[in-house]
PDB file of N, CA and C in Angstrom:
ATOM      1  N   UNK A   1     -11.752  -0.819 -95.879  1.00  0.00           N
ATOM      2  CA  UNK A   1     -12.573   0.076 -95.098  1.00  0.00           C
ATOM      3  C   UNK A   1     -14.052  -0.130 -95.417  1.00  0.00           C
ATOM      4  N   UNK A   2     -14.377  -0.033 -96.786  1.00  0.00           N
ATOM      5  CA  UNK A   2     -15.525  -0.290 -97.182  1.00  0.00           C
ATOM      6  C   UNK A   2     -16.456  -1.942 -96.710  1.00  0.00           C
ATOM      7  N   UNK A   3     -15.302  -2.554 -96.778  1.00  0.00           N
ATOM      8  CA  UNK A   3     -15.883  -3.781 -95.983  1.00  0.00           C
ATOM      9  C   UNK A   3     -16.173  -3.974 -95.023  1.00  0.00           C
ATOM     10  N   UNK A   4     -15.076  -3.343 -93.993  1.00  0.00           N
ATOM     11  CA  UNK A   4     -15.289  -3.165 -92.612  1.00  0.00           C
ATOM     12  C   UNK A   4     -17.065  -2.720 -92.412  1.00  0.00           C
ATOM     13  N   UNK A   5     -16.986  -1.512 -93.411  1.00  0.00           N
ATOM     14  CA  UNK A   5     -18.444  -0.523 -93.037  1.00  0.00           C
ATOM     15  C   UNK A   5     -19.584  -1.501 -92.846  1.00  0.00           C
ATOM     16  N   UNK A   6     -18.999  -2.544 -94.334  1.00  0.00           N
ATOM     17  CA  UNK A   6     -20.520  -3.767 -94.599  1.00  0.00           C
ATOM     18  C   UNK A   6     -20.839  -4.746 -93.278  1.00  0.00           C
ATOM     19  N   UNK A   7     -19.544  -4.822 -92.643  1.00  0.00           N
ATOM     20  CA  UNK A   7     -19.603  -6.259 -91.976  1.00  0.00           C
ATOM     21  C   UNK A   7     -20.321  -5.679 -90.793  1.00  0.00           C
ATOM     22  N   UNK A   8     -20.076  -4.500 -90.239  1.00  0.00           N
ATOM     23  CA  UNK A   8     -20.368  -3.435 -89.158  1.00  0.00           C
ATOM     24  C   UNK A   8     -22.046  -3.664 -89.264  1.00  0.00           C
ATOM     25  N   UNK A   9     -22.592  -3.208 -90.795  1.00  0.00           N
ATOM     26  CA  UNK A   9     -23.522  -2.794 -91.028  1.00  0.00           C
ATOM     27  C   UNK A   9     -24.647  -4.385 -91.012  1.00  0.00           C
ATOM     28  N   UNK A  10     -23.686  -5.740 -91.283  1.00  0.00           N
ATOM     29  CA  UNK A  10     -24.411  -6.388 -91.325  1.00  0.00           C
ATOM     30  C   UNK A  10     -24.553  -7.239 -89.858  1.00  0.00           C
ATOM     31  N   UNK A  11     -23.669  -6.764 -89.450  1.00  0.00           N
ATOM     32  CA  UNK A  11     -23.521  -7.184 -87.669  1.00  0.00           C
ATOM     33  C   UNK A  11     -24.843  -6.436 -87.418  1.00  0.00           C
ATOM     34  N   UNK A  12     -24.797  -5.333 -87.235  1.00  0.00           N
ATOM     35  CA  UNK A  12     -26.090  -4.409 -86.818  1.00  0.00           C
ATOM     36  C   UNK A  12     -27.109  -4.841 -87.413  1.00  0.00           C
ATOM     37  N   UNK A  13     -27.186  -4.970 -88.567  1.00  0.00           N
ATOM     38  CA  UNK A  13     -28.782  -5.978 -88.633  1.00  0.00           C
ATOM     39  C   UNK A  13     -29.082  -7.478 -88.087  1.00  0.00           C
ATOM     40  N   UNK A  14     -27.695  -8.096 -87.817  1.00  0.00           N
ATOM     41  CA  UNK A  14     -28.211  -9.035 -87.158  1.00  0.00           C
ATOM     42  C   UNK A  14     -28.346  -9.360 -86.390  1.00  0.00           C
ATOM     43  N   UNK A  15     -28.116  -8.039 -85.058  1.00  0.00           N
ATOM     44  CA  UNK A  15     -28.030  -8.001 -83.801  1.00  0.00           C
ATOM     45  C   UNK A  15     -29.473  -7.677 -83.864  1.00  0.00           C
ATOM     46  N   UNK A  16     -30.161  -5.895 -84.740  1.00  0.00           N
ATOM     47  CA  UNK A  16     -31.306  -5.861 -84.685  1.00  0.00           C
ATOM     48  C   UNK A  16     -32.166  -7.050 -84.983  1.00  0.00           C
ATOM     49  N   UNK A  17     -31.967  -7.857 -85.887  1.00  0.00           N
ATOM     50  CA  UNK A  17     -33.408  -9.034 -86.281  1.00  0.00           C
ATOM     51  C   UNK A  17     -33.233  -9.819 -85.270  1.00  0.00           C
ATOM     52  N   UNK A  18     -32.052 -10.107 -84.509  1.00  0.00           N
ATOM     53  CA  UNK A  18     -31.900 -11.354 -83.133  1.00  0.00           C
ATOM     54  C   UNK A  18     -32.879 -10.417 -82.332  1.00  0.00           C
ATOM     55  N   UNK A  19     -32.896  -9.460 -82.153  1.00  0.00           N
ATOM     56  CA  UNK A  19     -33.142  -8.851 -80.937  1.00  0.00           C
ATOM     57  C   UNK A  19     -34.948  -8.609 -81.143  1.00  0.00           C
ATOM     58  N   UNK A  20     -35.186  -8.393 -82.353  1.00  0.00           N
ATOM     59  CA  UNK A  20     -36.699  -8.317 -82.709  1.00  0.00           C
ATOM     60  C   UNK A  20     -36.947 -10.283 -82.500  1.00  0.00           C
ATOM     61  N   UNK A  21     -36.497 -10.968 -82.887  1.00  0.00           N
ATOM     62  CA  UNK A  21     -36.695 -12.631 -83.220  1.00  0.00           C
ATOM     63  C   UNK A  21     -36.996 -13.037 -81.391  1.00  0.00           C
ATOM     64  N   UNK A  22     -35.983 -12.171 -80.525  1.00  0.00           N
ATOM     65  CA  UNK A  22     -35.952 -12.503 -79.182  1.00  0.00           C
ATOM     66  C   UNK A  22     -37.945 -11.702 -78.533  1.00  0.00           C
ATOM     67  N   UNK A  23     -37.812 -10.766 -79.165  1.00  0.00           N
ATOM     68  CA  UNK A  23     -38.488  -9.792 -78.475  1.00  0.00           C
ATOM     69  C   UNK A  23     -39.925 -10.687 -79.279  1.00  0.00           C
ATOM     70  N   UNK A  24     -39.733 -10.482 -79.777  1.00  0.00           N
ATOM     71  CA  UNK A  24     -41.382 -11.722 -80.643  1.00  0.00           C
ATOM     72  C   UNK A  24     -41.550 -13.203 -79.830  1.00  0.00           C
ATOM     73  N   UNK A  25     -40.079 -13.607 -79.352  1.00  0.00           N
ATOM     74  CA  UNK A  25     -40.681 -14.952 -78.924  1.00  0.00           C
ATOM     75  C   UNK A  25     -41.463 -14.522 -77.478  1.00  0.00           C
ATOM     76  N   UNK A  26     -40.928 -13.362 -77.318  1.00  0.00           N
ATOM     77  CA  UNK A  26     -41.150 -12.925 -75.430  1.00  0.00           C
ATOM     78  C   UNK A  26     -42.520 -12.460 -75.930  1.00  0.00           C
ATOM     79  N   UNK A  27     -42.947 -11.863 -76.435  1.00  0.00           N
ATOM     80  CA  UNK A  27     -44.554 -11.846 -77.018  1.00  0.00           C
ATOM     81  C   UNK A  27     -45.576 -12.634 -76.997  1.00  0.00           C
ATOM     82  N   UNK A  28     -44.712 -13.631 -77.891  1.00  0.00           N
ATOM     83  CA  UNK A  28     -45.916 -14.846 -77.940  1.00  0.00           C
ATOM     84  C   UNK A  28     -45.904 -15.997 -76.445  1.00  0.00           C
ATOM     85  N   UNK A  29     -44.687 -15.796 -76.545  1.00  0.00           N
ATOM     86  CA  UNK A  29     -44.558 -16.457 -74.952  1.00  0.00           C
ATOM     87  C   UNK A  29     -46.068 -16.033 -73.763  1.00  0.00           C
ATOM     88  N   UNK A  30     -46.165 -14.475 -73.838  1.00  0.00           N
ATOM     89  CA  UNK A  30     -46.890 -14.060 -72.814  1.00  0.00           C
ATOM     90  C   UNK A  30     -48.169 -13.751 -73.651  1.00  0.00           C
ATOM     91  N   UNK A  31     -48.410 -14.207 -74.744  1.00  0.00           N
ATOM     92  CA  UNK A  31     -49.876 -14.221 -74.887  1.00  0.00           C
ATOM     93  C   UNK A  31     -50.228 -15.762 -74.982  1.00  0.00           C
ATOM     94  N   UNK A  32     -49.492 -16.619 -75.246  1.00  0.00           N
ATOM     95  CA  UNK A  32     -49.780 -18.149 -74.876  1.00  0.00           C
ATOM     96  C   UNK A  32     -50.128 -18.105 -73.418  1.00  0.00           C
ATOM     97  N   UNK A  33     -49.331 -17.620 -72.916  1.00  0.00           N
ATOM     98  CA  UNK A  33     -49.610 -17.935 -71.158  1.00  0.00           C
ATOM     99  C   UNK A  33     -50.988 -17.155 -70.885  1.00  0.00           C
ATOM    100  N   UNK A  34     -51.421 -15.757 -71.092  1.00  0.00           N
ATOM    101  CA  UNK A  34     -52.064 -15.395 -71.186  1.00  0.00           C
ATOM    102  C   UNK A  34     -53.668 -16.122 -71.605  1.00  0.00           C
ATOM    103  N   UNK A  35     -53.514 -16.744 -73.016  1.00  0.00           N
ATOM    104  CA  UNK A  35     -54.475 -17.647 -73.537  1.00  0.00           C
ATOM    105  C   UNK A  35     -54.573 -18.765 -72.596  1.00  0.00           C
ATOM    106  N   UNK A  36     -53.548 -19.251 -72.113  1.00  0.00           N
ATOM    107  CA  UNK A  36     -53.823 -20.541 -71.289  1.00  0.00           C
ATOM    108  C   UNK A  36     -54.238 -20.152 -69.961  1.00  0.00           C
ATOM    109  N   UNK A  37     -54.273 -18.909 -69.578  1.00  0.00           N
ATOM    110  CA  UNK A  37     -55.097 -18.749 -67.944  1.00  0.00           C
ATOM    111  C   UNK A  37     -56.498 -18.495 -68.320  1.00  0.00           C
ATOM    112  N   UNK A  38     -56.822 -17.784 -69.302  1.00  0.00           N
ATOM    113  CA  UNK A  38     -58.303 -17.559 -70.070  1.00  0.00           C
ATOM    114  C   UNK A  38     -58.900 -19.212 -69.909  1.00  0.00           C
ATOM    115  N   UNK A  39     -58.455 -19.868 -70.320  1.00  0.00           N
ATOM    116  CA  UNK A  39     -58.339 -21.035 -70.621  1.00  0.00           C
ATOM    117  C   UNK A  39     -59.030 -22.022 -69.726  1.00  0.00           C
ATOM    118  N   UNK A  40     -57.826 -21.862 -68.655  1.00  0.00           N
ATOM    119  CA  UNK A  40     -58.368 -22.703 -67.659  1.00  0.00           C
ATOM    120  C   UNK A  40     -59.373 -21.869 -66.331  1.00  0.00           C
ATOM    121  N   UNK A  41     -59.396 -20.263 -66.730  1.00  0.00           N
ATOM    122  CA  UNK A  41     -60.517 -19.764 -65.881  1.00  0.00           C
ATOM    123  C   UNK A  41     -61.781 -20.499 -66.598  1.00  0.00           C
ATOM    124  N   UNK A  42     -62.042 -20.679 -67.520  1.00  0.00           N
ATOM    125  CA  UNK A  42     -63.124 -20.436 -68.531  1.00  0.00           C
ATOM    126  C   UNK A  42     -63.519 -22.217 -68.118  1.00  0.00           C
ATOM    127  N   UNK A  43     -62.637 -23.392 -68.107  1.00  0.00           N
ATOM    128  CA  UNK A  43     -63.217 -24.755 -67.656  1.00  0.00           C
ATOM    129  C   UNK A  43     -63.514 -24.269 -66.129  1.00  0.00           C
ATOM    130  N   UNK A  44     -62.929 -23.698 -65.199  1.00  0.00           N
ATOM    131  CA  UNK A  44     -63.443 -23.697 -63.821  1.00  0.00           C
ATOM    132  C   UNK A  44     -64.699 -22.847 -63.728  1.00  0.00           C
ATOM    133  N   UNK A  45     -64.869 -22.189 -64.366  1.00  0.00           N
ATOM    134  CA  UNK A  45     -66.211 -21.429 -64.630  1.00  0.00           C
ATOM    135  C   UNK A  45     -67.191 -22.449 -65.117  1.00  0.00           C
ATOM    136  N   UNK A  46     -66.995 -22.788 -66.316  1.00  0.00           N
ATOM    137  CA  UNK A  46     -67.627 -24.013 -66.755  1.00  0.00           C
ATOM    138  C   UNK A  46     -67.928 -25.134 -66.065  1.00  0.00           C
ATOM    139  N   UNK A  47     -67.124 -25.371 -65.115  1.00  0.00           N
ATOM    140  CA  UNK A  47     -67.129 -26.649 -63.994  1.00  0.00           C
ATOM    141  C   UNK A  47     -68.466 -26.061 -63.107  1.00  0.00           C
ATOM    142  N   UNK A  48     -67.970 -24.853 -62.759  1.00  0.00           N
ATOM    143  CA  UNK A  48     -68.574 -24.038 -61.448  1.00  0.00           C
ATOM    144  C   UNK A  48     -69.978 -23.993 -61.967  1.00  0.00           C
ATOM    145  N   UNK A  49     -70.149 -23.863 -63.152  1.00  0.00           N
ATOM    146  CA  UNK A  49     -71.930 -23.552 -63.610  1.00  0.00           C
ATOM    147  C   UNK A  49     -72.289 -24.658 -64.124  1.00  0.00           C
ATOM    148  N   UNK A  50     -71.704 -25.700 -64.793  1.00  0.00           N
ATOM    149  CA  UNK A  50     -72.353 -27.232 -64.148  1.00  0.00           C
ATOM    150  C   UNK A  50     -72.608 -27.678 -62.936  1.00  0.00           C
ATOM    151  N   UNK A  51     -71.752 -27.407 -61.942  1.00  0.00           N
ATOM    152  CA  UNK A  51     -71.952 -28.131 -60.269  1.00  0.00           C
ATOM    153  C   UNK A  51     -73.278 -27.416 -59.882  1.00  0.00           C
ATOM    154  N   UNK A  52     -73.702 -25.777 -60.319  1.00  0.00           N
ATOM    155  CA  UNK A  52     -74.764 -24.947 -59.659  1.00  0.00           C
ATOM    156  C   UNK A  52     -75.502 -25.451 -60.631  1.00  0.00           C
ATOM    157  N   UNK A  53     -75.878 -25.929 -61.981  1.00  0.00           N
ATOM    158  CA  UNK A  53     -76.890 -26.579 -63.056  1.00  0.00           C
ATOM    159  C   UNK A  53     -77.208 -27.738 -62.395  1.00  0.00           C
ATOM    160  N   UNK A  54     -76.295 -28.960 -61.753  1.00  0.00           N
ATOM    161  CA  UNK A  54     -76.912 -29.800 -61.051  1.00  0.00           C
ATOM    162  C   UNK A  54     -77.469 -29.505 -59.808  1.00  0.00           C
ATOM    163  N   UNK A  55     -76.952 -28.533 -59.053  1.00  0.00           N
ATOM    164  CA  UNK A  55     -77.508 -28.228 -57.886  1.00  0.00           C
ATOM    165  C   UNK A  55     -78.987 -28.041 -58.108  1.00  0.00           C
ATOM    166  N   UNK A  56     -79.028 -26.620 -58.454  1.00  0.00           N
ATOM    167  CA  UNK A  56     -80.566 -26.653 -59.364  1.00  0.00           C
ATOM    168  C   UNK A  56     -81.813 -27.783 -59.994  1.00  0.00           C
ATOM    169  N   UNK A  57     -80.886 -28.616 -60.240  1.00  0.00           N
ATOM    170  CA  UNK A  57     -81.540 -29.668 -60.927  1.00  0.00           C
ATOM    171  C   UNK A  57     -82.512 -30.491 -60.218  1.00  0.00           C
ATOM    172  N   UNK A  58     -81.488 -30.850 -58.955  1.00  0.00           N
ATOM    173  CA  UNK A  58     -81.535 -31.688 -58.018  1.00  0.00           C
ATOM    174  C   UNK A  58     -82.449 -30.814 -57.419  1.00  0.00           C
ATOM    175  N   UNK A  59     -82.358 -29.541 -57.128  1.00  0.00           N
ATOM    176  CA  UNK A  59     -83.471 -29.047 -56.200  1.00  0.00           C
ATOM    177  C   UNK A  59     -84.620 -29.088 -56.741  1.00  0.00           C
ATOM    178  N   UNK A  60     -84.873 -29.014 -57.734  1.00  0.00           N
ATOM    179  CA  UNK A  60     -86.229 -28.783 -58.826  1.00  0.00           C
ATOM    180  C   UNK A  60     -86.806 -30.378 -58.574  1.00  0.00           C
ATOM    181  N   UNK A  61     -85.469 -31.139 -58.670  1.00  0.00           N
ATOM    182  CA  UNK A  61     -86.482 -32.878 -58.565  1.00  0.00           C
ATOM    183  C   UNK A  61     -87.380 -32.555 -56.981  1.00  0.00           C
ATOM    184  N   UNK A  62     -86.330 -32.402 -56.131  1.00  0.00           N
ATOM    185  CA  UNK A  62     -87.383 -32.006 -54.686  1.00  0.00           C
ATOM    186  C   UNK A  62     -88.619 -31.665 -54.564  1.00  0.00           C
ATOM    187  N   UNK A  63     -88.389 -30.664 -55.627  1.00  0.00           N
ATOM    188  CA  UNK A  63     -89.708 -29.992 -54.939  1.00  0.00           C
ATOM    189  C   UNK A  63     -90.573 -30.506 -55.967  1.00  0.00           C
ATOM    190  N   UNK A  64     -90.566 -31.095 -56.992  1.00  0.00           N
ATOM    191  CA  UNK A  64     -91.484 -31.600 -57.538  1.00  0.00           C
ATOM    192  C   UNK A  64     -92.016 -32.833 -56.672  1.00  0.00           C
ATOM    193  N   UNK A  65     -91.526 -33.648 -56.283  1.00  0.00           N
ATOM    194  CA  UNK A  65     -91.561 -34.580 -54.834  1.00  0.00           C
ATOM    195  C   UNK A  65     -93.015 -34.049 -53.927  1.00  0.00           C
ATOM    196  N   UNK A  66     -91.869 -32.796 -53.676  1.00  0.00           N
ATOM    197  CA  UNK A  66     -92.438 -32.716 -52.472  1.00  0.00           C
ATOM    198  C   UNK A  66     -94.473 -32.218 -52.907  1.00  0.00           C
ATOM    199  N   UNK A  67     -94.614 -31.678 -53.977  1.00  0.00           N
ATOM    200  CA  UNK A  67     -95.837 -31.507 -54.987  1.00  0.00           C
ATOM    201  C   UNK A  67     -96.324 -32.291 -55.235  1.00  0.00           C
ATOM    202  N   UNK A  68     -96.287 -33.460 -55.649  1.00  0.00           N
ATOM    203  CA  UNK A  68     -96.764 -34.755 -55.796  1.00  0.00           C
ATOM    204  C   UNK A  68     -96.818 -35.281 -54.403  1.00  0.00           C
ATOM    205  N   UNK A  69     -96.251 -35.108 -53.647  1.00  0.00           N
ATOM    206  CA  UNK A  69     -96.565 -35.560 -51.923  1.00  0.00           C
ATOM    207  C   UNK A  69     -98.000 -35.032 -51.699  1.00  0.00           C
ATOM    208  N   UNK A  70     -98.163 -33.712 -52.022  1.00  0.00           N
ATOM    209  CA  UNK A  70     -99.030 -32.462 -51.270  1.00  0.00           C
ATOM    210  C   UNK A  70     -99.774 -32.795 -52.340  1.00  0.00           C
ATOM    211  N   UNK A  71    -100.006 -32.927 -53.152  1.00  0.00           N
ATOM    212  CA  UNK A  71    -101.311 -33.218 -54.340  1.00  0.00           C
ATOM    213  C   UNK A  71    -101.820 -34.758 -53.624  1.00  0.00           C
ATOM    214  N   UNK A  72    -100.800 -35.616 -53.074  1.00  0.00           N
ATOM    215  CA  UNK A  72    -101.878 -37.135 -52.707  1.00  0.00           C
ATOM    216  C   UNK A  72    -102.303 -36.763 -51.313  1.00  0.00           C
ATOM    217  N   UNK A  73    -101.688 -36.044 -50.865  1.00  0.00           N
ATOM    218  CA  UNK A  73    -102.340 -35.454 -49.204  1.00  0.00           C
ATOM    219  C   UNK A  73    -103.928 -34.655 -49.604  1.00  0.00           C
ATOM    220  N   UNK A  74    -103.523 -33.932 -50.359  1.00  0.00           N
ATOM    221  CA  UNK A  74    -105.243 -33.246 -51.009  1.00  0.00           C
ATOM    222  C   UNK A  74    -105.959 -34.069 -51.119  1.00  0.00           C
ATOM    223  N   UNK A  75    -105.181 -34.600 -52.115  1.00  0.00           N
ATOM    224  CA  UNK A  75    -106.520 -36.302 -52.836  1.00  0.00           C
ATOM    225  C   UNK A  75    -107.297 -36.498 -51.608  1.00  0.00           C
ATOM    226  N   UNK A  76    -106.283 -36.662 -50.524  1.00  0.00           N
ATOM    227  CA  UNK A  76    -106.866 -37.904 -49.296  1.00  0.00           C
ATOM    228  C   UNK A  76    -107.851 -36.915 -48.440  1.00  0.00           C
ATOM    229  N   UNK A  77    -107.741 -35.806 -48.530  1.00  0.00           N
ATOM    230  CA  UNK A  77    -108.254 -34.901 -47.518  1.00  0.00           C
ATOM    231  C   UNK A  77    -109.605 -34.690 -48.171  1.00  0.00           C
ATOM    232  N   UNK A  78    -109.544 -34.393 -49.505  1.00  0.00           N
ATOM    233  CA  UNK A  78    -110.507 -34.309 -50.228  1.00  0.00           C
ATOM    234  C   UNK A  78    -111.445 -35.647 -50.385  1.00  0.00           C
ATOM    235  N   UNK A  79    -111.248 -36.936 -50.539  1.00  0.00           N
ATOM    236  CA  UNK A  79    -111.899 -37.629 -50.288  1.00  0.00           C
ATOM    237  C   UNK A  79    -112.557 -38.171 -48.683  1.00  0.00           C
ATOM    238  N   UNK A  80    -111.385 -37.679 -47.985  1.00  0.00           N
ATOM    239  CA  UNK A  80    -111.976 -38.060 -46.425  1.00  0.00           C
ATOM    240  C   UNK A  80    -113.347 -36.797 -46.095  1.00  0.00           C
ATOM    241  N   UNK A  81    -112.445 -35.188 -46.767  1.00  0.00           N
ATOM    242  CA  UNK A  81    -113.490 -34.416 -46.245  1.00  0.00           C
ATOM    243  C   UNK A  81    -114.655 -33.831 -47.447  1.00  0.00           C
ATOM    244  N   UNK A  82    -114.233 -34.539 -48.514  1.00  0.00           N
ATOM    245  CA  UNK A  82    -115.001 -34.143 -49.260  1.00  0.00           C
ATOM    246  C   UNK A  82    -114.522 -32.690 -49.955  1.00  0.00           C
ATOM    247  N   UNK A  83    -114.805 -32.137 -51.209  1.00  0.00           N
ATOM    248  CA  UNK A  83    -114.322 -30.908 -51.559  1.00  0.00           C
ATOM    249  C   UNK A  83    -115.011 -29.361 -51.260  1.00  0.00           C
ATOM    250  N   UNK A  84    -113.839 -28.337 -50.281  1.00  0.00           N
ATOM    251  CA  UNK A  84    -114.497 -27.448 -50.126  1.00  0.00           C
ATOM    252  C   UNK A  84    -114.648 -26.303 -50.711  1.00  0.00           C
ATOM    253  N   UNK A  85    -115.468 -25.539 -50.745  1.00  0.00           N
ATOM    254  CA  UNK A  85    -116.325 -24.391 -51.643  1.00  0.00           C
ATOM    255  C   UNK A  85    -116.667 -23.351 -50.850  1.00  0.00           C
ATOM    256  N   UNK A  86    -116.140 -22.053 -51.166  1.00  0.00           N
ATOM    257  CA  UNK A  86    -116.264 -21.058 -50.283  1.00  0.00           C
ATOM    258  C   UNK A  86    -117.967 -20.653 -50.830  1.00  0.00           C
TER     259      UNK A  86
END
């Protein structure tokens, strides 16, 4: 009888620790997955604010262009008309 009680008793703990061992893997399971959508939001974000860093970039070369255009147009205006003075 007394054995019976043990084997009972040790069944029941090893149903409880399977069942905690199950319930932990289902845990980490869904914070891995969890970590891995962080994850890959965080490179598409990262992607997304490099593509708008070059965008930017590229626009800034423009208009520096286009400033150095408009500074040799002055030059020329200024030498054709001479510099004016209010």
């Amino acid at each position: 009888m007394e054995l019976d009680e043990e084997r009972s008793a040790s069944a029941i703990a090893a149903n409880n620790a399977m069942a905690m061992i199950t319930r932990l893997q289902a845990e980490k399971a869904a914070v891995e997955m969890e970590a891995f959508q962080y994850q890959r939001m965080m490179e598409e974000q990262a992607e997304y604010d490099q593509e708008a860093l070059q965008f930017m970039n590229d626009e800034l070369l423009k208009k520096e262009d286009e400033m150095k255009l408009l500074q040799v147009e002055l030059e020329t205006y200024r030498e054709k008309y001479g510099h004016i003075s209010k």
